[in-house]
Protein backbone atom coordinates (compact mmCIF):
# COMPACT_ATOMS: atom_id res chain seq x y z
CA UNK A 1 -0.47 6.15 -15.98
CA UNK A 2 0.98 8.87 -13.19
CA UNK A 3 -2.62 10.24 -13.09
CA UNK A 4 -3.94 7.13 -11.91
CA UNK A 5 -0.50 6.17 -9.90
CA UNK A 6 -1.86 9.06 -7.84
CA UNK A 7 -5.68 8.44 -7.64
CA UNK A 8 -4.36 4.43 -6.81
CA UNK A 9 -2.09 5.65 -4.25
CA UNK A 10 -4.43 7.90 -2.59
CA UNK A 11 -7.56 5.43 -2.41
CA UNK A 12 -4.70 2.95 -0.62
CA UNK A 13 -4.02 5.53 1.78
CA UNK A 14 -7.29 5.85 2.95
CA UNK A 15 -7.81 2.17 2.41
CA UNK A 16 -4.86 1.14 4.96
CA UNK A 17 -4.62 3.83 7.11
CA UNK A 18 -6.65 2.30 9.63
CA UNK A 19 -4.54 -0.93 9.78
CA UNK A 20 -2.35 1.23 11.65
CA UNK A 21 -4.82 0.79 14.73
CA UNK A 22 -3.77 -2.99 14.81
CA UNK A 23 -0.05 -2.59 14.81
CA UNK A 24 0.06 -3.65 18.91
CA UNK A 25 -1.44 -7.27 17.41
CA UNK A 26 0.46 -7.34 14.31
CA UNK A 27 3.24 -5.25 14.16
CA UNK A 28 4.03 -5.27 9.88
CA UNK A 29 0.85 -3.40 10.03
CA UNK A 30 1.88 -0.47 11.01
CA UNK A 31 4.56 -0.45 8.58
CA UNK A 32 1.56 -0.06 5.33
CA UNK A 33 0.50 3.87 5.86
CA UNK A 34 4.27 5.39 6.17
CA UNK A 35 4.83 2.97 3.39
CA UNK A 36 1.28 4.78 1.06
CA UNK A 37 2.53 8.15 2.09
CA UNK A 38 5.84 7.47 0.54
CA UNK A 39 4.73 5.79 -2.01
CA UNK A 40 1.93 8.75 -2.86
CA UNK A 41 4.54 11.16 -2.48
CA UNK A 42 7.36 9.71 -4.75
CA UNK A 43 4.67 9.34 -7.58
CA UNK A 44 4.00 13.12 -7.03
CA UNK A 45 7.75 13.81 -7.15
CA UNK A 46 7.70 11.51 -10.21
CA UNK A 47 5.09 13.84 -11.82
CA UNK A 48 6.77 17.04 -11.00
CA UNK A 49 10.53 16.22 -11.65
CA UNK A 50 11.46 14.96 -15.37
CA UNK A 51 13.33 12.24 -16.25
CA UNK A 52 13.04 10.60 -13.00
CA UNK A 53 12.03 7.23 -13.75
CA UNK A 54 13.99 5.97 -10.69
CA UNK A 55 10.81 7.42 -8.27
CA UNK A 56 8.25 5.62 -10.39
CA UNK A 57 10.42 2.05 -9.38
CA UNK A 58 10.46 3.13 -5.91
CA UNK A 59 7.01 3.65 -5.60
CA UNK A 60 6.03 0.26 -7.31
CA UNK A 61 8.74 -1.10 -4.99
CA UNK A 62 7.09 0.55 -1.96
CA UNK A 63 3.73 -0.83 -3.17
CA UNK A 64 5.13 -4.35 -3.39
CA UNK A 65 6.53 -3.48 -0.04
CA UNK A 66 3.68 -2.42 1.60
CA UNK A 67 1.87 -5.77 -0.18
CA UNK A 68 4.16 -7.67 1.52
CA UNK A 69 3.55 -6.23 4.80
CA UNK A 70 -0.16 -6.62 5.20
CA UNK A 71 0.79 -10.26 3.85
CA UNK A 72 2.72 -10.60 7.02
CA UNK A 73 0.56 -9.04 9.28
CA UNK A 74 -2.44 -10.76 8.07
CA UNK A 75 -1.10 -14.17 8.26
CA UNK A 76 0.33 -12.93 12.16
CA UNK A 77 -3.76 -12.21 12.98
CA UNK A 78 -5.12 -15.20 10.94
CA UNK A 79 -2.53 -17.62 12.80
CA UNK A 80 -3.09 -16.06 16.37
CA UNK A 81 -5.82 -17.58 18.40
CA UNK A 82 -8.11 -14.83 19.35
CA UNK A 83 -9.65 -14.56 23.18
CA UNK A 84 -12.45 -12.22 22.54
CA UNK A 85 -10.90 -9.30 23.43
CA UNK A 86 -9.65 -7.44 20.43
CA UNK A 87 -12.11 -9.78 17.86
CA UNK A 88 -13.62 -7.19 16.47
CA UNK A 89 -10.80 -5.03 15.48
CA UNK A 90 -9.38 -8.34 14.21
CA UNK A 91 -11.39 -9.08 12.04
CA UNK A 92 -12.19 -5.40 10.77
CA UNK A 93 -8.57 -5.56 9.95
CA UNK A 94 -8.64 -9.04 8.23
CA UNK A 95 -11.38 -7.13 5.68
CA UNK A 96 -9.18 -4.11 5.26
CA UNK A 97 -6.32 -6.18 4.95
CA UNK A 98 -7.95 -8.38 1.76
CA UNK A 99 -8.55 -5.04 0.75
CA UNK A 100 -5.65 -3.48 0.21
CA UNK A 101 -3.41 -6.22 -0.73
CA UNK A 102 -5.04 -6.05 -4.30
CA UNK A 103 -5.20 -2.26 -4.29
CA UNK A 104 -1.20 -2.36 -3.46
CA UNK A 105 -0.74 -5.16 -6.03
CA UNK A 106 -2.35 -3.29 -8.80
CA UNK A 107 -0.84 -0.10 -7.83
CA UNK A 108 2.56 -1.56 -8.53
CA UNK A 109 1.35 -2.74 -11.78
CA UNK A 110 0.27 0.88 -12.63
CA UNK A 111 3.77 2.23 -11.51
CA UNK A 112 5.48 -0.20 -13.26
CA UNK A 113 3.86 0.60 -16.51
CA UNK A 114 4.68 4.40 -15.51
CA UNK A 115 7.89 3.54 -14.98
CA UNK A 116 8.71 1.75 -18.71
CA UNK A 117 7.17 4.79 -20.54
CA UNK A 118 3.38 3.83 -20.77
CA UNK A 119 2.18 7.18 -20.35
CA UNK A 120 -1.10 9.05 -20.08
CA UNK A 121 0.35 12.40 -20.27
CA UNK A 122 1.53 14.07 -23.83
């Protein structure tokens, strides 16, 4: 399961990073791609260190996290009346955002199942 941790982490990183762009409108949105790195890079570390089961928790906890977040921010853009300006972006985000709250979701799932000893690796 850490080989796919990684592949799920990384297609969330590309995934998210552009919610970044909407932080000025909703700000728990530019929480999500510090929160992917660090949750891409403590499934690494849980790969490369062993008996570290502690990293694959953090990174199901950063992916619940990071859930959370887009949560927020998507409510903050779905609740805001919008005057034209920024629709666009808006609503680009509102996609990405139904996006990636799935992708996060089942990434914690994976890292969970990581995490209690469901393994991939021999």
């Amino acid at each position: 399961m850490e080989w796919l941790g990684i592949v799920m982490w990384a297609v969330v990183l590309m995934v998210a990073s552009p919610l970044g762009l909407v932080a000025l409108t909703a700000p728990s949105f530019g929480l999500v791609p510090p929160l992917a790195i660090g949750g891409l890079a403590t499934c690494v570390l849980y790969l490369v260190i062993d008996d570290a089961t502690w990293l694959a928790w953090l990174s199901a906890g950063l992916a619940l996290g990071g859930a959370g977040a887009v949560t927020v921010g998507a409510a903050i853009i779905v609740s805001s009346p919008s005057e034209g300006a920024g629709q666009t972006l808006e609503e680009n985000a509102a996609l990405v955002a139904g996006t990636v709250i799935p992708l996060l979701l089942t990434t914690a799932f994976v890292m969970v199942l990581a995490a209690v000893g469901v393994t991939t690796v021999g």
